[in-house]
N, C-alpha and C. Protein backbone atom coordinates (compact mmCIF):
# COMPACT_ATOMS: atom_id res chain seq x y z
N UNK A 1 48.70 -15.36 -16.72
CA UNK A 1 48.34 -15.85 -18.04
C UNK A 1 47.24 -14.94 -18.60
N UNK A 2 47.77 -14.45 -19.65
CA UNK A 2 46.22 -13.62 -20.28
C UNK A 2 45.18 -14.15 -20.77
N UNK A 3 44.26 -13.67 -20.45
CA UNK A 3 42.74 -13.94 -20.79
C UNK A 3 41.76 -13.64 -22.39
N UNK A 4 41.49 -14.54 -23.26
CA UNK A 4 41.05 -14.20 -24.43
C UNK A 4 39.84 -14.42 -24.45
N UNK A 5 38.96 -12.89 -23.84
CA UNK A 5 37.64 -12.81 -23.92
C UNK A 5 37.00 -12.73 -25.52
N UNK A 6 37.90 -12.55 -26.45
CA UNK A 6 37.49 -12.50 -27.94
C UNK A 6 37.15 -13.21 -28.92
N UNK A 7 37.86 -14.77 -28.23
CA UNK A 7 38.53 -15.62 -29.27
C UNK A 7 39.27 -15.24 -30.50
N UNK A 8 40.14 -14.64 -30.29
CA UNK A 8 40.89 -13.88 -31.54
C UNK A 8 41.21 -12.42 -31.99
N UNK A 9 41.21 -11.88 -31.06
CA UNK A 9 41.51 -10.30 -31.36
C UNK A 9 40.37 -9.53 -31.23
N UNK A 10 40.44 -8.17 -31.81
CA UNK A 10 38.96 -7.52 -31.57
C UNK A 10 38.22 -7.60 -32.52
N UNK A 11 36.49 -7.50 -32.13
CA UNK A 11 36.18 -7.71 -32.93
C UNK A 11 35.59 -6.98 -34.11
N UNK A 12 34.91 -6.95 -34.76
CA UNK A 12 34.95 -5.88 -36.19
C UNK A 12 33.65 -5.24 -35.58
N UNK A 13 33.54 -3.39 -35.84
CA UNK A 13 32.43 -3.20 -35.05
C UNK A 13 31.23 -3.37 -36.70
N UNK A 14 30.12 -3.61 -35.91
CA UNK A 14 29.04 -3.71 -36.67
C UNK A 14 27.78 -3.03 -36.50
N UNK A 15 26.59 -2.79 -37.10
CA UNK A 15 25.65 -2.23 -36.22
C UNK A 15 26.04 -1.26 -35.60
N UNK A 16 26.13 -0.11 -35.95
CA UNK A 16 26.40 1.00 -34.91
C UNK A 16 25.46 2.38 -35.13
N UNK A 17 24.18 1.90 -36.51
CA UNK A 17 23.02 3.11 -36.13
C UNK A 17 22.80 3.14 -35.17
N UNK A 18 22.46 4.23 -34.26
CA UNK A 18 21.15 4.01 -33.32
C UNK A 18 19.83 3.73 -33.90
N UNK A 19 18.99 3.45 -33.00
CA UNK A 19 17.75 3.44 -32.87
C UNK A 19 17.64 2.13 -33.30
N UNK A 20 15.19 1.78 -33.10
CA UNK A 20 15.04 0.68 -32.92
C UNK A 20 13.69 1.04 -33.99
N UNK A 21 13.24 -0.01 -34.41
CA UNK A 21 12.02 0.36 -35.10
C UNK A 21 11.09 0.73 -33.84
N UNK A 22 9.85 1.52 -34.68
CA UNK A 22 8.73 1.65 -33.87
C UNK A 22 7.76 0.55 -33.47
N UNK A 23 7.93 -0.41 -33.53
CA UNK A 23 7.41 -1.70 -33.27
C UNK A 23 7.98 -2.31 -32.33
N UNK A 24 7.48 -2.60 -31.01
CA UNK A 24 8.08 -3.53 -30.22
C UNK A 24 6.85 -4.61 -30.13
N UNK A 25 7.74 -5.88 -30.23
CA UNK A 25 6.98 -7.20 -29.75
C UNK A 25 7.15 -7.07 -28.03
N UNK A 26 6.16 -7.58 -27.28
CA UNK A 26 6.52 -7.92 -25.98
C UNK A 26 5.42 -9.23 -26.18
N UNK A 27 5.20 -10.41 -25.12
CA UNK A 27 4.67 -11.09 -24.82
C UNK A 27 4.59 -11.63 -23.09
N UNK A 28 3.68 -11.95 -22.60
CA UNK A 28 4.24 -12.71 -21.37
C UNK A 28 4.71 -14.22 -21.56
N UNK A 29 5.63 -14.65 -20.40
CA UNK A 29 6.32 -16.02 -20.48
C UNK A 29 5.50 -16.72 -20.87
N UNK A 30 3.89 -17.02 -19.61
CA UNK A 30 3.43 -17.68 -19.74
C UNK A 30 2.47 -18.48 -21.31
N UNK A 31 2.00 -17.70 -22.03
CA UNK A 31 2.11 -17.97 -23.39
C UNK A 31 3.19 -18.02 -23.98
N UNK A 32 4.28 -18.51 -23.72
CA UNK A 32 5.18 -19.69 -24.64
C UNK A 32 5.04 -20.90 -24.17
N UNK A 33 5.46 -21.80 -25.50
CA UNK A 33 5.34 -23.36 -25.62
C UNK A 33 7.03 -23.41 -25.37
N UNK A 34 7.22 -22.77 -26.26
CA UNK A 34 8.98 -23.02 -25.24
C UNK A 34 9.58 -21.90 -26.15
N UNK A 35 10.61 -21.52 -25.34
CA UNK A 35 11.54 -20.23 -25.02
C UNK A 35 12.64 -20.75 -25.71
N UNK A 36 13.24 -20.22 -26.46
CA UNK A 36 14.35 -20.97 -26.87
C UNK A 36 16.01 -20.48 -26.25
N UNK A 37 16.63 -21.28 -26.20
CA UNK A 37 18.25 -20.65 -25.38
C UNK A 37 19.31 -20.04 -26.11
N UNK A 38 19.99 -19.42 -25.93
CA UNK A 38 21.45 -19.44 -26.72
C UNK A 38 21.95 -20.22 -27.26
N UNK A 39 22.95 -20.24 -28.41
CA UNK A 39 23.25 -21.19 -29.21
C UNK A 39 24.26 -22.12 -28.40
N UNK A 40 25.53 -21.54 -27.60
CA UNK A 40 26.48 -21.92 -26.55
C UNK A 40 26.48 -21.26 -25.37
N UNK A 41 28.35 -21.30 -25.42
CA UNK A 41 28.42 -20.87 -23.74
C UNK A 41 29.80 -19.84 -24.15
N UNK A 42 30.13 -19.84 -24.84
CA UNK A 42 31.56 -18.65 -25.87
C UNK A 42 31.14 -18.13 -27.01
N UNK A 43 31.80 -17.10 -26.59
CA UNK A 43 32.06 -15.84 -27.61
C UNK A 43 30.46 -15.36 -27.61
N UNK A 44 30.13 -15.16 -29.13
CA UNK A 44 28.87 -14.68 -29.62
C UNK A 44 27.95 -15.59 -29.17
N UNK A 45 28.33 -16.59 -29.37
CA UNK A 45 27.37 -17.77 -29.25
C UNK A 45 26.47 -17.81 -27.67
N UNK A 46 26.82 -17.18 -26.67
CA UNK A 46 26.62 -17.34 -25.57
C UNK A 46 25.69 -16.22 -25.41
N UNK A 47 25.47 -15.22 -26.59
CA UNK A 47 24.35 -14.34 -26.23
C UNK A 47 23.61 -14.22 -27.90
N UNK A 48 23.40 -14.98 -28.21
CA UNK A 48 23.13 -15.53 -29.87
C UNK A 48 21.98 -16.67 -29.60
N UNK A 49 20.83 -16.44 -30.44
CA UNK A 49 19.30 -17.38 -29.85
C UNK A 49 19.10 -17.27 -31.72
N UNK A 50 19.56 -18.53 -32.13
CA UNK A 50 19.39 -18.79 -33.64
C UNK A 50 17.50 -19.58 -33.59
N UNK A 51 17.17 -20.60 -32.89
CA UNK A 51 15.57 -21.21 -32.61
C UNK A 51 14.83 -20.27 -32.88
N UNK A 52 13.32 -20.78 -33.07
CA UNK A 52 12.28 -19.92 -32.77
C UNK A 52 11.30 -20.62 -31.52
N UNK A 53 11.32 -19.19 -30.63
CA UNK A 53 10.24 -19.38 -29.68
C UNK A 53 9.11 -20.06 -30.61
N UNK A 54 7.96 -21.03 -29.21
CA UNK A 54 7.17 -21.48 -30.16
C UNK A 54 6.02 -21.22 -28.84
N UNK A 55 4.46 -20.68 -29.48
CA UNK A 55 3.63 -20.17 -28.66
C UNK A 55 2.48 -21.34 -28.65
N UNK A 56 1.96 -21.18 -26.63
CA UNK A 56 0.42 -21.98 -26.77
C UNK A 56 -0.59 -21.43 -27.90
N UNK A 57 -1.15 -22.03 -28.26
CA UNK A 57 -2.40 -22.23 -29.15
C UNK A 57 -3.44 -21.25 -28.61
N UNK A 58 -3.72 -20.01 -29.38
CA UNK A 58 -4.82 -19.28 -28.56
C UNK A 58 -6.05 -19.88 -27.67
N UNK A 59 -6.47 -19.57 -26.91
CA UNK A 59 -7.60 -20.50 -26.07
C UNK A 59 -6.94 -21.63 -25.01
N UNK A 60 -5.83 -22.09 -24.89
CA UNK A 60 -5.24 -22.78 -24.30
C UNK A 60 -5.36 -22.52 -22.74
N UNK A 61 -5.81 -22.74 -21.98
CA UNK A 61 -5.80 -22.64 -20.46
C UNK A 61 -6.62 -20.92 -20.20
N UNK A 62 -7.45 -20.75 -20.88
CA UNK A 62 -8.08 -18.93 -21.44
C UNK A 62 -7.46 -18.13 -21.58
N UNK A 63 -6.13 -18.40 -21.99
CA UNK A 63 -4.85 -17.40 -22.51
C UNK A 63 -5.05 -16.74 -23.99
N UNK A 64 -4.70 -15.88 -24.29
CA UNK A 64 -4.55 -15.37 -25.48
C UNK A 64 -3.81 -16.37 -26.56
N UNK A 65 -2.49 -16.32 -25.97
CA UNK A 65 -1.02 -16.95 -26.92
C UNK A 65 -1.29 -16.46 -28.06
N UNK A 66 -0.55 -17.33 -28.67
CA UNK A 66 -0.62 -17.81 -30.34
C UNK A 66 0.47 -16.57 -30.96
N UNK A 67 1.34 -15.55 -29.81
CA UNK A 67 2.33 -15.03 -30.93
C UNK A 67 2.45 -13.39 -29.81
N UNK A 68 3.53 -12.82 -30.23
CA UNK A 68 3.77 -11.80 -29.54
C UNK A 68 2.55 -10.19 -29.87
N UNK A 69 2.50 -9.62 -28.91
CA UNK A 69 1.81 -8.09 -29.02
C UNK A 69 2.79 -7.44 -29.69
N UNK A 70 2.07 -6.65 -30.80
CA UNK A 70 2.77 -5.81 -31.36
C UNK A 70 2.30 -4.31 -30.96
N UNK A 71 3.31 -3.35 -30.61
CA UNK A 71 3.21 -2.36 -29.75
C UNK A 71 3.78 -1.27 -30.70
N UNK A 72 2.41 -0.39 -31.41
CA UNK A 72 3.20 0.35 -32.25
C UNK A 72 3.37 1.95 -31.50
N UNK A 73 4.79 2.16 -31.50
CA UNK A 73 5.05 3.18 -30.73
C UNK A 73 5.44 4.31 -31.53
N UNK A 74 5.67 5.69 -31.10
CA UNK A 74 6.08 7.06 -32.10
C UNK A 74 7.08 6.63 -32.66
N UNK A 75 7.65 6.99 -33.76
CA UNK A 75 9.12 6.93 -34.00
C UNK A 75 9.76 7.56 -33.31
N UNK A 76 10.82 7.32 -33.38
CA UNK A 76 11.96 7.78 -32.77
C UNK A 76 11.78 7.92 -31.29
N UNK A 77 10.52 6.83 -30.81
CA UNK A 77 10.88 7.38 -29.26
C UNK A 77 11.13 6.13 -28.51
N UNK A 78 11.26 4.85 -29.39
CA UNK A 78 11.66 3.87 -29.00
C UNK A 78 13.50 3.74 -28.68
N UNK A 79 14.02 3.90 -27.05
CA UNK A 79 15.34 3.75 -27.06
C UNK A 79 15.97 2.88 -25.80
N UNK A 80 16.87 2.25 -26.18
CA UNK A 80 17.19 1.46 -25.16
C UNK A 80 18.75 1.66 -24.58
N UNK A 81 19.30 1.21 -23.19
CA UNK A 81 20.46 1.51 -22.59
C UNK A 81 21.01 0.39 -21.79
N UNK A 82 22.00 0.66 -21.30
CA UNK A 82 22.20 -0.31 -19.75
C UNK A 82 23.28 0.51 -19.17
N UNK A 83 22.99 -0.29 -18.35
CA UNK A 83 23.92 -0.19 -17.19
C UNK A 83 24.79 -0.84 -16.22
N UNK A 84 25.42 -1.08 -15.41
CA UNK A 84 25.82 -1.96 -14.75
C UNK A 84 25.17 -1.43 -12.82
N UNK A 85 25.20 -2.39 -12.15
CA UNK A 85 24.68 -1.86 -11.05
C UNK A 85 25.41 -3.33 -10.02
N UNK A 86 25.27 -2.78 -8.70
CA UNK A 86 25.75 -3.61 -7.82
C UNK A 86 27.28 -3.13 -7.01
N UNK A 87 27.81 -3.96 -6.25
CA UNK A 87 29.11 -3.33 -5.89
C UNK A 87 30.23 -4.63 -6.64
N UNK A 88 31.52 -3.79 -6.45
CA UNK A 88 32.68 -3.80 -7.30
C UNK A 88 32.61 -5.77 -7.19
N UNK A 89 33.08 -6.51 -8.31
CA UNK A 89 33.29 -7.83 -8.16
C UNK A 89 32.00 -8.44 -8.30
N UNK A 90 30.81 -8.08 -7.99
CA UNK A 90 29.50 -9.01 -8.07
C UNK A 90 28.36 -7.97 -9.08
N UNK A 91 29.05 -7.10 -9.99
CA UNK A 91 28.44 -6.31 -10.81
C UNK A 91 27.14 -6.89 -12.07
N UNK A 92 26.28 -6.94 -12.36
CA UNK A 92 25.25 -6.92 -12.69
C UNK A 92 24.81 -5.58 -14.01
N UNK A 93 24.39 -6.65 -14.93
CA UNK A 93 23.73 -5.63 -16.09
C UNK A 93 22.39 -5.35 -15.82
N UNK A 94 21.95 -3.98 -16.57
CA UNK A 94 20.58 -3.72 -16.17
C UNK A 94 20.36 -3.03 -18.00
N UNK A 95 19.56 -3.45 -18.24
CA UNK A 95 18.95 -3.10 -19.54
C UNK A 95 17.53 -2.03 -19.29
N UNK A 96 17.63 -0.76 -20.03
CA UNK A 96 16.42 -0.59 -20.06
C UNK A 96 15.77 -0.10 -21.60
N UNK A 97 14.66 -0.30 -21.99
CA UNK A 97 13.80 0.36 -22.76
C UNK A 97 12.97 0.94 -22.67
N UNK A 98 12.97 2.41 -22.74
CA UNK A 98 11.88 3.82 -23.16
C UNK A 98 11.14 3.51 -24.43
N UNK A 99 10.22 4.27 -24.49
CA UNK A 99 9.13 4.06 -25.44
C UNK A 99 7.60 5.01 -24.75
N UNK A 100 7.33 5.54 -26.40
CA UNK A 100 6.15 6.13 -26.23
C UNK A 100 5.07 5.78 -27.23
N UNK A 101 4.27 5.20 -26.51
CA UNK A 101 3.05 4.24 -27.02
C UNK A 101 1.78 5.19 -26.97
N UNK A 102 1.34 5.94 -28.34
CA UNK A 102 0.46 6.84 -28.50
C UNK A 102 -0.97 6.42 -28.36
N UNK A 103 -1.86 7.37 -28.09
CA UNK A 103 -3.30 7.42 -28.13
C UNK A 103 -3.96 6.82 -26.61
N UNK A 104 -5.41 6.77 -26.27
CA UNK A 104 -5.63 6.10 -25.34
C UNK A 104 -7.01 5.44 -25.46
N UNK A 105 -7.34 4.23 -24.79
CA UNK A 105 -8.51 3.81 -25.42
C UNK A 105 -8.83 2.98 -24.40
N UNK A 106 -10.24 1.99 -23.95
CA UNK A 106 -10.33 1.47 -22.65
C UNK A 106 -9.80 -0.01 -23.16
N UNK A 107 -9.23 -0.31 -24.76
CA UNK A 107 -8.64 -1.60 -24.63
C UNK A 107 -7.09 -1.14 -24.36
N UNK A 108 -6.56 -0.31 -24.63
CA UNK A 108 -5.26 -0.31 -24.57
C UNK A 108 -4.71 -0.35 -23.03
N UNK A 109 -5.83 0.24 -22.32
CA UNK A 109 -5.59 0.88 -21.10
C UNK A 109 -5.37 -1.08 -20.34
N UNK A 110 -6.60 -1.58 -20.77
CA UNK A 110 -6.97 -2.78 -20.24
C UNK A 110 -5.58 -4.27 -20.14
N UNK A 111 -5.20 -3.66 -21.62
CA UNK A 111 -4.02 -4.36 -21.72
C UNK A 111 -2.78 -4.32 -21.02
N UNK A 112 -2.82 -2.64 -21.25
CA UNK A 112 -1.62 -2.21 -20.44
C UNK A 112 -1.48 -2.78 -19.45
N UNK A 113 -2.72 -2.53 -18.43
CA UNK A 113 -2.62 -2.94 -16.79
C UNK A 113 -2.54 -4.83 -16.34
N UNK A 114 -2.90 -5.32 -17.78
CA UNK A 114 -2.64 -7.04 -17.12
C UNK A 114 -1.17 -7.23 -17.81
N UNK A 115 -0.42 -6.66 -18.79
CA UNK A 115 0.99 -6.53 -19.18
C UNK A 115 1.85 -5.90 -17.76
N UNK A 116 1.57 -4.65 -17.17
CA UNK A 116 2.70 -4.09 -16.41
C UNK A 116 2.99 -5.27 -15.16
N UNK A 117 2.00 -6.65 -14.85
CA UNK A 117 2.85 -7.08 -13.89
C UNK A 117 3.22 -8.68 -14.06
N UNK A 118 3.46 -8.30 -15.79
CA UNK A 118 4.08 -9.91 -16.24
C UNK A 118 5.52 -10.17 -16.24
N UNK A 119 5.31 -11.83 -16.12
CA UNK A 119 7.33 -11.54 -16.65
C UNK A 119 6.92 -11.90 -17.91
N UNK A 120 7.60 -10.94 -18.64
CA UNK A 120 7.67 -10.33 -20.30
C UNK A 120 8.93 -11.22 -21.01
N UNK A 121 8.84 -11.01 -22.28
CA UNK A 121 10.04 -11.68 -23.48
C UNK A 121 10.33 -10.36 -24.15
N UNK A 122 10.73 -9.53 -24.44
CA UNK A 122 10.59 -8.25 -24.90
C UNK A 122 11.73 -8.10 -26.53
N UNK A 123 10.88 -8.36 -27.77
CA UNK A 123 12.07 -7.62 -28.82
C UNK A 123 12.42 -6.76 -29.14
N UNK A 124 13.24 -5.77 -29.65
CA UNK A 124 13.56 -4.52 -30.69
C UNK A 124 13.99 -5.37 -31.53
N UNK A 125 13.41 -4.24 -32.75
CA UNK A 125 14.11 -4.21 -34.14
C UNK A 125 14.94 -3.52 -34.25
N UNK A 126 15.77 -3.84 -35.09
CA UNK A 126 16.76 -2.93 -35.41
C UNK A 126 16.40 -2.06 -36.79
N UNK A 127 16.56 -1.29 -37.12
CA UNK A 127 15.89 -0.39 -38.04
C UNK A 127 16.47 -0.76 -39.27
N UNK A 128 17.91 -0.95 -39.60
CA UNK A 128 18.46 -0.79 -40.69
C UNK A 128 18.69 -2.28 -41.33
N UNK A 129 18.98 -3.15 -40.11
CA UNK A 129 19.69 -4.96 -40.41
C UNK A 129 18.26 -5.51 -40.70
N UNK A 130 16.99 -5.04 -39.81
CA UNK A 130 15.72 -6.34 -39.50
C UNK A 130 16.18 -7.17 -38.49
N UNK A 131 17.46 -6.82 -38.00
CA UNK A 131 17.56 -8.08 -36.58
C UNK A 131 17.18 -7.17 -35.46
N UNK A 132 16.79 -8.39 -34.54
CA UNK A 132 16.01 -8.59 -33.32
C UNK A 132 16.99 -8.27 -32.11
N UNK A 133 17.05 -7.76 -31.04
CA UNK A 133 17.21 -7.92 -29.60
C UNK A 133 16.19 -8.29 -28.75
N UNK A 134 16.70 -9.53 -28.47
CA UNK A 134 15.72 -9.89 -27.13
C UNK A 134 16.08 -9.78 -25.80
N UNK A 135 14.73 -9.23 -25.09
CA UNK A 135 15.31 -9.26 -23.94
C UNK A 135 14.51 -9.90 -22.50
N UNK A 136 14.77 -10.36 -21.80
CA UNK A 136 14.54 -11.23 -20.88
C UNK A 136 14.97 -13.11 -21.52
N UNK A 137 14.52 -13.77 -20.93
CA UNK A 137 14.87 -15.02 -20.93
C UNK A 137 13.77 -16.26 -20.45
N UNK A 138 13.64 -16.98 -20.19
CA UNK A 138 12.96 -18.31 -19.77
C UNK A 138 13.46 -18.35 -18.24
N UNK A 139 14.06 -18.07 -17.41
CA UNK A 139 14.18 -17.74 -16.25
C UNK A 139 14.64 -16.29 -15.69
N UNK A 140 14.96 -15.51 -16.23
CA UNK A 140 14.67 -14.03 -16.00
C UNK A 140 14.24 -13.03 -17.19
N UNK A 141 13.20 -12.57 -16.22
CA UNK A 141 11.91 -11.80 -17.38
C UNK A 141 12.43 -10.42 -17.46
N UNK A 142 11.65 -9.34 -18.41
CA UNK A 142 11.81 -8.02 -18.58
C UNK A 142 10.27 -7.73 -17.60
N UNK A 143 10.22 -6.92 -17.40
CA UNK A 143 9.64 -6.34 -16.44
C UNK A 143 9.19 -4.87 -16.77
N UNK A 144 7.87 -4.14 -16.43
CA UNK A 144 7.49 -2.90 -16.55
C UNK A 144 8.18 -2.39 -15.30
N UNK A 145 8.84 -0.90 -15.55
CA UNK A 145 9.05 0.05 -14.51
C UNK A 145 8.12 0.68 -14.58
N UNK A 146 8.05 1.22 -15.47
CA UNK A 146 6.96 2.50 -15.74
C UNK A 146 5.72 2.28 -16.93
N UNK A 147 4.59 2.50 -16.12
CA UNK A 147 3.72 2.34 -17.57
C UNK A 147 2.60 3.40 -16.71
N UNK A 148 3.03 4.49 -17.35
CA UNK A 148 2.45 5.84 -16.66
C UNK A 148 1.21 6.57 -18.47
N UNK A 149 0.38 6.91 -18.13
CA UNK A 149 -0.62 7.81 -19.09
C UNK A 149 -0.28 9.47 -19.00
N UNK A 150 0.29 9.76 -20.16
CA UNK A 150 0.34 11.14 -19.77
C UNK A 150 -0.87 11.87 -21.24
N UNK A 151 -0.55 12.94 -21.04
CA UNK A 151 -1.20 14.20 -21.72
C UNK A 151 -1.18 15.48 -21.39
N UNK A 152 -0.74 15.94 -23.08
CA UNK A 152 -0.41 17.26 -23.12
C UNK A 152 -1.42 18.13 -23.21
N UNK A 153 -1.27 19.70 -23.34
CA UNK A 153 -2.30 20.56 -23.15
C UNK A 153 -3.19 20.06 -24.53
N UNK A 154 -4.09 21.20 -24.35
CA UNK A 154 -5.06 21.00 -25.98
C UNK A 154 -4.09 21.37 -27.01
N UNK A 155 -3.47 22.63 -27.19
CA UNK A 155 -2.46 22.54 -28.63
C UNK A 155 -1.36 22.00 -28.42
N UNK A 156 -1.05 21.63 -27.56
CA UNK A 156 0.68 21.32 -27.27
C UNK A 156 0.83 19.43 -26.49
N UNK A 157 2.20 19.00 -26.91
CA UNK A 157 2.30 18.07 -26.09
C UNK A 157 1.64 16.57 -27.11
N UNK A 158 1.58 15.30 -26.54
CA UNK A 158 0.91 13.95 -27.14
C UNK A 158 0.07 13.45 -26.14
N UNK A 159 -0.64 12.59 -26.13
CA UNK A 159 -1.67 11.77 -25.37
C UNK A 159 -1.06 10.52 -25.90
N UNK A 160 -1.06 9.58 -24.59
CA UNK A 160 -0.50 8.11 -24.64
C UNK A 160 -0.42 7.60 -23.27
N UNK A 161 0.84 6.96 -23.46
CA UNK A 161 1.71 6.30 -22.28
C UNK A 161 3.48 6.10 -22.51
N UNK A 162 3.54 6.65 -21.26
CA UNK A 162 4.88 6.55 -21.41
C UNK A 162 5.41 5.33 -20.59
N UNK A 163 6.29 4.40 -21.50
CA UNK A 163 6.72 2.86 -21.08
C UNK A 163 8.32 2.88 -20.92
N UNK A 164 9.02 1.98 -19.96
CA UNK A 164 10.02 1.76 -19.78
C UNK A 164 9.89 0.55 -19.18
N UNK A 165 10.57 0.03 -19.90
CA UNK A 165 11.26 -2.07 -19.55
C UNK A 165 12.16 -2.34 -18.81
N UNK A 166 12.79 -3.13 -17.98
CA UNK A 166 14.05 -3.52 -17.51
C UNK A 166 14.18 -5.00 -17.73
N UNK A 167 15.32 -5.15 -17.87
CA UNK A 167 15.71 -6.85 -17.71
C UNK A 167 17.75 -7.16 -17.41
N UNK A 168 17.76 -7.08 -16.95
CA UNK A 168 19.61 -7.76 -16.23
C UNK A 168 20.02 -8.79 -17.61
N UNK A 169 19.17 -9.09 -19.16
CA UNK A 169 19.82 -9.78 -19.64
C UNK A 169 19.44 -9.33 -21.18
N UNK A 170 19.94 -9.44 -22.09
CA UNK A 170 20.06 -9.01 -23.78
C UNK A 170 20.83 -10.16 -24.67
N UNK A 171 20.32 -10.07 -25.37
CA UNK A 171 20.34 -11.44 -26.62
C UNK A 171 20.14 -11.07 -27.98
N UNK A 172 20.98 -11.47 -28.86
CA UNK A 172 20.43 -11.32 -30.39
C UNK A 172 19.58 -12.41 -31.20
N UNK A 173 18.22 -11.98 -31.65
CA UNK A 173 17.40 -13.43 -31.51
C UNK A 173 17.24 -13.16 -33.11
N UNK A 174 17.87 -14.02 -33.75
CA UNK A 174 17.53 -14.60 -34.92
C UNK A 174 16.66 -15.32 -35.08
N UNK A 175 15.86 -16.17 -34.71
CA UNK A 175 14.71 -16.90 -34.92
C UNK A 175 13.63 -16.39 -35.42
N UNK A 176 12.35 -17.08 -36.15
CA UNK A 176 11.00 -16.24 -36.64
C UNK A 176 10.09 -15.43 -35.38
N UNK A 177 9.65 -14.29 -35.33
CA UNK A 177 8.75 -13.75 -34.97
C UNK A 177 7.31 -14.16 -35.39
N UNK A 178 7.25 -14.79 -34.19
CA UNK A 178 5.25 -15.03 -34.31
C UNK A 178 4.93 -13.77 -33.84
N UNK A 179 3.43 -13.03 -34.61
CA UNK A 179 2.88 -12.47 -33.94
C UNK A 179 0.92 -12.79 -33.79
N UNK A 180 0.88 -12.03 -32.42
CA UNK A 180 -0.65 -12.49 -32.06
C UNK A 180 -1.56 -12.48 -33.00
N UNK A 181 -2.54 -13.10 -33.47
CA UNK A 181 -3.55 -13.05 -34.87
C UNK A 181 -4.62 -11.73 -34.01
């Protein structure tokens, strides 16, 4: 019996610029009031998050909260991929996002290092629509691989950090974006 992963034929392609704005939201889990889910369990709907996350109240348990970090990165160096990983039959997605997050400073640095070992909520923009990809979930987070400081010579090269995300899960999140005051 054939299988209708489509509900109805194929589907119309959409979205097919690349790239992401230079803005990424990330947040950790723990400052959300609640995470919101997918709309279902078929078709679009099953990777489709119409709600809005809703954040603790800054000061709440000596947390920050109150809305996502906004992470303004170079243009064009924000890019994301996947992959599949695992062996044949029990295969597994792996999402990642690159990004180069300019300049260096002892708050950025400070941040960086209590961010690289959170479980994260992680958005892109999309450059052209204004819609969102989210990535991680309320039980599996995005995660830092890499959150390395580099620098180039005196005339040549940028000063920053170079960032890369992972998460096994991706979502299109329509809901409002809080961000941190």
């Amino acid at each position: 019996m054939p299988t209708n992963y489509f509900n109805g034929g194929r589907p119309e392609v959409k979205n097919e610029h690349p790239g992401h704005s230079q803005i990424v939201y990330v947040a950790p889990v723990r400052w959300f009031d609640t995470i919101a889910d997918v709309v279902g369990t078929m078709g679009a709907d099953a990777v489709s998050i119409t709600d809005d996350h809703t954040f603790i109240a800054a000061g709440v348990n000596k947390e920050p909260g109150g809305g996502f970090i906004e992470l303004y990165c170079t243009p064009n160096t924000v890019q994301s991929s996947g992959a599949n990983s695992g062996d044949a039959g029990s295969l597994v997605a792996v999402y990642k996002k690159q990004m180069f997050l300019p300049g260096d400073a002892p708050e950025m640095q400070q941040m960086l290092e209590k961010l690289k070992n959170e479980d994260l909520i992680v958005l892109l923009q999309d450059p052209i629509s204004g819609k969102y990809t989210q990535y991680g979930n309320a039980i599996v987070q995005s995660h830092f691989d890499k959150c390395d400081p580099v620098s180039g010579g005196l005339n040549s090269g940028k000063k920053g950090w170079n960032l890369e995300l992972s998460s096994p899960n991706r979502y299109f999140y329509n809901g409002a974006v809080t961000v941190m005051a």
